[in-house]
Protein backbone atom coordinates (compact mmCIF):
# COMPACT_ATOMS: atom_id res chain seq x y z
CA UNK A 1 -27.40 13.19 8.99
CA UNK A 2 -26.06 16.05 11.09
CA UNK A 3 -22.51 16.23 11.76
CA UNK A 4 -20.92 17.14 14.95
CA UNK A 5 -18.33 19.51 16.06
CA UNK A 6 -15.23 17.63 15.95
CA UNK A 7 -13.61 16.97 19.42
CA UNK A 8 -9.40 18.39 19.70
CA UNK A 9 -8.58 15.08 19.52
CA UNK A 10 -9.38 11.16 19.25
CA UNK A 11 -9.04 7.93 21.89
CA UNK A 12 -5.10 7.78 20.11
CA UNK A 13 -4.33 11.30 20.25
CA UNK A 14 -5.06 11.81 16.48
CA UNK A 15 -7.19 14.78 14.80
CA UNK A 16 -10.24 13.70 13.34
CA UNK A 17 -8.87 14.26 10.16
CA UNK A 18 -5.60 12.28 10.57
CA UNK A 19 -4.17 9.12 9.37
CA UNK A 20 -2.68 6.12 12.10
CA UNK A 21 1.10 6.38 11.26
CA UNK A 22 1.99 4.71 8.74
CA UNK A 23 5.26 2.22 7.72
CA UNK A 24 6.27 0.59 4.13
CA UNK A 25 8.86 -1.57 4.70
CA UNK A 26 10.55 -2.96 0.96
CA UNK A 27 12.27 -6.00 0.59
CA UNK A 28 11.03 -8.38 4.10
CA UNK A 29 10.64 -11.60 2.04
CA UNK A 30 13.68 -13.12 0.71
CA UNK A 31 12.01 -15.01 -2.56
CA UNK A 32 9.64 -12.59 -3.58
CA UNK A 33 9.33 -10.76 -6.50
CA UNK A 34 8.05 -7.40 -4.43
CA UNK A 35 7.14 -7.59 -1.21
CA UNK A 36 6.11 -4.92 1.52
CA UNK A 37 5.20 -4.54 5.15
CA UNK A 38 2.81 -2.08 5.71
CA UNK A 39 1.71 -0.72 9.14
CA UNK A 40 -1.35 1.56 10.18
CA UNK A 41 -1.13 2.46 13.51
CA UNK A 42 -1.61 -1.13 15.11
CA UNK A 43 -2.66 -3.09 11.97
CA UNK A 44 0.37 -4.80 10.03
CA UNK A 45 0.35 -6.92 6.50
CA UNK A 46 2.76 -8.45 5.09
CA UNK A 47 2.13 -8.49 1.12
CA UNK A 48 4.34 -10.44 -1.44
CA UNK A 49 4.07 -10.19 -5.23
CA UNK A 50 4.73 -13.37 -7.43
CA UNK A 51 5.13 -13.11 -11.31
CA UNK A 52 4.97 -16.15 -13.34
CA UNK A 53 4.75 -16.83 -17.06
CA UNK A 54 1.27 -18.60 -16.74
CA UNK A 55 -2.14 -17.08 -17.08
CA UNK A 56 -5.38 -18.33 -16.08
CA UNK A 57 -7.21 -20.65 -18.81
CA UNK A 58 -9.86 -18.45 -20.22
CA UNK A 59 -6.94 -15.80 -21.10
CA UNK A 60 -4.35 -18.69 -22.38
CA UNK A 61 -3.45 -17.21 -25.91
CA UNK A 62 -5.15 -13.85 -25.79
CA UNK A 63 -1.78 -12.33 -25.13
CA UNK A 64 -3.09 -10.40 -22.25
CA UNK A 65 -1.68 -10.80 -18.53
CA UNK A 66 -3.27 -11.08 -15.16
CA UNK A 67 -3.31 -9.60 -11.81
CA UNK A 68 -4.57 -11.26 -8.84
CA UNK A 69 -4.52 -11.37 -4.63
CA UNK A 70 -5.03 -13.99 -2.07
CA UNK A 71 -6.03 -12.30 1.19
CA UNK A 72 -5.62 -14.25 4.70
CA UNK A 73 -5.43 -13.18 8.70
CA UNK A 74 -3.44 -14.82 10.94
CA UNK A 75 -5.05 -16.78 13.48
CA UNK A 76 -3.49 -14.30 16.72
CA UNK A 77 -4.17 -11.90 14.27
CA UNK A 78 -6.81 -10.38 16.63
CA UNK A 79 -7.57 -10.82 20.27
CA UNK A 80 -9.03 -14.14 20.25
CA UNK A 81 -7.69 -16.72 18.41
CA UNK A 82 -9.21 -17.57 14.80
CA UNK A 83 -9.37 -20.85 13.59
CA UNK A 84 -7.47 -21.07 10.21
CA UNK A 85 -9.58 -20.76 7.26
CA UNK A 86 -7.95 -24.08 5.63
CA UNK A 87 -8.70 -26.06 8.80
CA UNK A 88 -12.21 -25.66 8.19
CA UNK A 89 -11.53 -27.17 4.77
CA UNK A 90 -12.60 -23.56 2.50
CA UNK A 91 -12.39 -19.88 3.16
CA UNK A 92 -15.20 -17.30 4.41
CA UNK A 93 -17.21 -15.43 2.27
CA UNK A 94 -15.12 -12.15 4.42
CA UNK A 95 -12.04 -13.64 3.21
CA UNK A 96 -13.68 -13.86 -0.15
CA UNK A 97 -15.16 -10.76 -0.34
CA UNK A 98 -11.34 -8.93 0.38
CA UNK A 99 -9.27 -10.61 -1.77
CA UNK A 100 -11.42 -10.25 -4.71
CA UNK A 101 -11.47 -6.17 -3.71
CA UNK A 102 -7.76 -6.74 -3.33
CA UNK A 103 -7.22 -8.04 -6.70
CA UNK A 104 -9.69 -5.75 -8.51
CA UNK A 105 -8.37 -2.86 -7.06
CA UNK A 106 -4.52 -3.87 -8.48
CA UNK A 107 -5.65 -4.88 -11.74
CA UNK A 108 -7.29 -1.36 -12.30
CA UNK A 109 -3.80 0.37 -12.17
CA UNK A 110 -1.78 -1.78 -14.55
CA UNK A 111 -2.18 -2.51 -17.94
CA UNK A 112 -2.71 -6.44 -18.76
CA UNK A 113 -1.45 -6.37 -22.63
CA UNK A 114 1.47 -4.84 -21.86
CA UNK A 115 1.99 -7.33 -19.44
CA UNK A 116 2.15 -10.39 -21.73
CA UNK A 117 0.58 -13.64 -20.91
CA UNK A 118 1.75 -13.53 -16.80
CA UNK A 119 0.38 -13.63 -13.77
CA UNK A 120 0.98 -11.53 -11.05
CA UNK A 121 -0.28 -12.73 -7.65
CA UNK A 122 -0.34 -10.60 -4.63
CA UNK A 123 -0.40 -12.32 -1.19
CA UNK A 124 -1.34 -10.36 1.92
CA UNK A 125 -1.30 -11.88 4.83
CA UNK A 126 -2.60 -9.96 8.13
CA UNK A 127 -0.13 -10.10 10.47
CA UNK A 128 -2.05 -8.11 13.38
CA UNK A 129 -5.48 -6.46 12.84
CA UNK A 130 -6.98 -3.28 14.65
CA UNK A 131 -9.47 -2.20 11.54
CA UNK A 132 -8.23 -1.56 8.01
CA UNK A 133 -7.32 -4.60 7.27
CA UNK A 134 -8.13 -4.78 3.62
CA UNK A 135 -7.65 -0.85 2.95
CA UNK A 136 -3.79 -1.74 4.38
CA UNK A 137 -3.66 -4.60 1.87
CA UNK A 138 -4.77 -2.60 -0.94
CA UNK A 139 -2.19 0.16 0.09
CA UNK A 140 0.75 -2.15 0.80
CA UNK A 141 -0.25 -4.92 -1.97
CA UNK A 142 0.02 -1.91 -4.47
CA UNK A 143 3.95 -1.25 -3.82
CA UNK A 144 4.80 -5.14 -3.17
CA UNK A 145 2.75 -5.07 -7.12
CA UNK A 146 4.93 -2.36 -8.14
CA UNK A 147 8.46 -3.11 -6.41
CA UNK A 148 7.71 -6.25 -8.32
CA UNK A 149 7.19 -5.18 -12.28
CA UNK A 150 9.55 -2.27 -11.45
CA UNK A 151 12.47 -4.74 -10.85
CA UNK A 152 11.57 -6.91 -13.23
CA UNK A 153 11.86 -4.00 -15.57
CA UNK A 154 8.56 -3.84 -16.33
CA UNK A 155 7.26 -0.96 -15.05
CA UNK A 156 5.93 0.57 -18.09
CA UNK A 157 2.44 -1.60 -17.46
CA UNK A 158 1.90 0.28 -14.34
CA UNK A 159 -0.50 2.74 -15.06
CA UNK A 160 -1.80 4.55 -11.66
CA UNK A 161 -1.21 4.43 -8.12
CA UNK A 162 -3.87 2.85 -5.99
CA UNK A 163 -4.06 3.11 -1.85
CA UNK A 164 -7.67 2.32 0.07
CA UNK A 165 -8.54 3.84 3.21
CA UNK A 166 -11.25 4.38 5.52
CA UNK A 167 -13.51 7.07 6.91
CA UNK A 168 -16.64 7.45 8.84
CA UNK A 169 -19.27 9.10 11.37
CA UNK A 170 -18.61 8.68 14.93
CA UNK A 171 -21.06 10.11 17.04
CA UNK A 172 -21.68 12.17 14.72
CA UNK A 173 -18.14 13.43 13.71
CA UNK A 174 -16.13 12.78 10.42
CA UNK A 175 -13.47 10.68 11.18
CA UNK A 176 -9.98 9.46 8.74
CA UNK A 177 -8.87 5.97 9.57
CA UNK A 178 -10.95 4.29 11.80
CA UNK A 179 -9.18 1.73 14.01
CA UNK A 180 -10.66 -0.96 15.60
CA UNK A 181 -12.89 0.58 18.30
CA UNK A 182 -13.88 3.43 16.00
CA UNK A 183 -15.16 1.49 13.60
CA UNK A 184 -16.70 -1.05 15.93
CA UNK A 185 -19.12 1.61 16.73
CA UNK A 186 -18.98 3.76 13.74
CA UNK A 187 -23.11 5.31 12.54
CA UNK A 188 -21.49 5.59 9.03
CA UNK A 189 -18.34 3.81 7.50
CA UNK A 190 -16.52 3.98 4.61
CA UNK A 191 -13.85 2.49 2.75
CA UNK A 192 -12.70 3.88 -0.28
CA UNK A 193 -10.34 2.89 -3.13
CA UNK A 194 -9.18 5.27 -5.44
CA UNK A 195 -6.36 6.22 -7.47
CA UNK A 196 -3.48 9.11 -8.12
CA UNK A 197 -5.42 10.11 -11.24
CA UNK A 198 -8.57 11.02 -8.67
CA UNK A 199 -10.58 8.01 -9.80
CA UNK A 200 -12.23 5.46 -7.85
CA UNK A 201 -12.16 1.83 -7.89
CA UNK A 202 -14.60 1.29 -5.18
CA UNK A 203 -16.67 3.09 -2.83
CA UNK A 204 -18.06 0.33 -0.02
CA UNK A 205 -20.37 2.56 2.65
CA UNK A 206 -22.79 1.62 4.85
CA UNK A 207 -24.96 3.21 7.33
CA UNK A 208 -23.96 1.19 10.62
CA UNK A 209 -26.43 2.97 13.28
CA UNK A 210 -28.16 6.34 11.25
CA UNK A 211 -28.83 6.71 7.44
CA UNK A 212 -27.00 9.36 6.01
CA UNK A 213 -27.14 12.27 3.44
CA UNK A 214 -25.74 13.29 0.34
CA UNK A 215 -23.82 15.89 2.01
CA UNK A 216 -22.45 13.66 4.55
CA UNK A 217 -21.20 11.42 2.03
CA UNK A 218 -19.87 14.35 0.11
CA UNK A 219 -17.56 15.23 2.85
CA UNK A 220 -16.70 11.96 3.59
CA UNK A 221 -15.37 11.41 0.42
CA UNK A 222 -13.35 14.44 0.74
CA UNK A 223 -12.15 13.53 3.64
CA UNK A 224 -10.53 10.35 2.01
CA UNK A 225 -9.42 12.38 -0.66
CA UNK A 226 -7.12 13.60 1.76
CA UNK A 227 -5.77 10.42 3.03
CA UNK A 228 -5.71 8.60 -0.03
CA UNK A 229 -3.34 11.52 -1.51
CA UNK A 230 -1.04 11.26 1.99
CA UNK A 231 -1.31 7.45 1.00
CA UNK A 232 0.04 8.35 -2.61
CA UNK A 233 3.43 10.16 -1.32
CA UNK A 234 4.37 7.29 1.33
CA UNK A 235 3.94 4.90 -1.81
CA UNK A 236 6.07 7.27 -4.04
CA UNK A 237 8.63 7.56 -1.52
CA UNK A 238 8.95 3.46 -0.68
CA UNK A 239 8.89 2.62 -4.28
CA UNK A 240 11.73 5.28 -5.36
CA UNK A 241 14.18 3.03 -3.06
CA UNK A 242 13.37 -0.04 -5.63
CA UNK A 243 16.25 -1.06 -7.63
CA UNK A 244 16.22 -1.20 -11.57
């Protein structure tokens, strides 16, 4: 795929290569364990950590922990009303599909012996949507995770950082971010998971419109390098305000 000159700037007045603003907001849920508010330009979740001294049955005396997320959108979450999932009795294979990226990209950054026979669940709940939804949960679930085992004193299991965000081809340019209508008509789109120590927990892309390249995929991936690592610092700084 050939990629375009990139324009000054986007529809939102960003760069190509810049992120939506971005908000963590510690502490918004009275009961929780860790919880966080993140916000992405126009696309807010609300994320909630829960320990408890249980673990699923297939680890019950293996004296290894578990970490875990539960992923659901509000139903004015997006323009038109959605129907809720349990109204309809079970949840979509989308919803599905998010939570199980949401838990697998958690459980890749903390270490499940050290965490004794527990259960950490992470709730995110999508509060408004304009694309990014699950890279936002993956970012904010992280420091709800971490507020979490860090007041709990238990931040020695914590073994990386992990954030999630998304990039792709717009007409032929390399865009950081996408929101909604970007990614609505996006030729190539990305979302990446990776973590502080420059690994990756998942790489989802798809060609939307055009097949693409190695070297388009190259850059793209270098192009979330540099969002994922601007990611990174607005973690470090939300969860240095966490009290021991």
């Amino acid at each position: 795929m050939t990629i375009g000159t990139p324009p000054t700037v986007r529809a939102d007045g960003r760069r190509p290569d810049e992120l939506r603003p971005i908000t963590l907001t510690l502490s918004v849920q009275k009961w929780a364990e860790g919880s966080c508010r993140i916000r992405v330009g126009d696309t807010e979740v609300l994320c909630a950590a829960t320990i408890e001294d249980r673990v699923p049955p297939h680890l019950r005396g293996k004296g290894t922990g578990w970490v875990t997320a539960e992923y659901s959108m509000l139903p004015r979450a997006t323009a038109e009303r959605s129907q809720r999932e349990s109204a309809r009795g079970r949840i979509g294979g989308r919803t599905h599909e998010i939570q199980r990226l949401v838990g697998r990209s958690l459980r890749g950054v903390v270490d499940l012996a050290k965490l004794g026979e527990r259960t950490v669940t992470v709730d995110c709940d999508v509060l408004q949507a304009d694309g990014g939804t699950r890279t936002a949960s993956i970012t904010g679930g992280y420091v709800a995770l971490a507020a979490a085992l860090i007041t709990y004193g238990m931040e020695r299991t914590l073994v990386n950082r992990v954030a999630a965000v998304s990039v792709g081809i717009v007409d032929g340019v390399p865009y950081l971010d996408l929101d909604y209508p970007e990614d609505s008509h996006a030729d190539v789109d990305f979302n990446v998971v990776g973590t502080d120590a420059g690994e990756y927990v998942e790489v989802q892309g798809t060609a939307e419109g055009r097949a693409f390249d190695r070297a388009a995929m190259n850059g793209l991936l270098d192009l979330a390098q540099s969002g994922l690592d601007q990611l990174f610092e607005a973690q470090t700084a939300a969860i240095a305000t966490v009290k021991r």
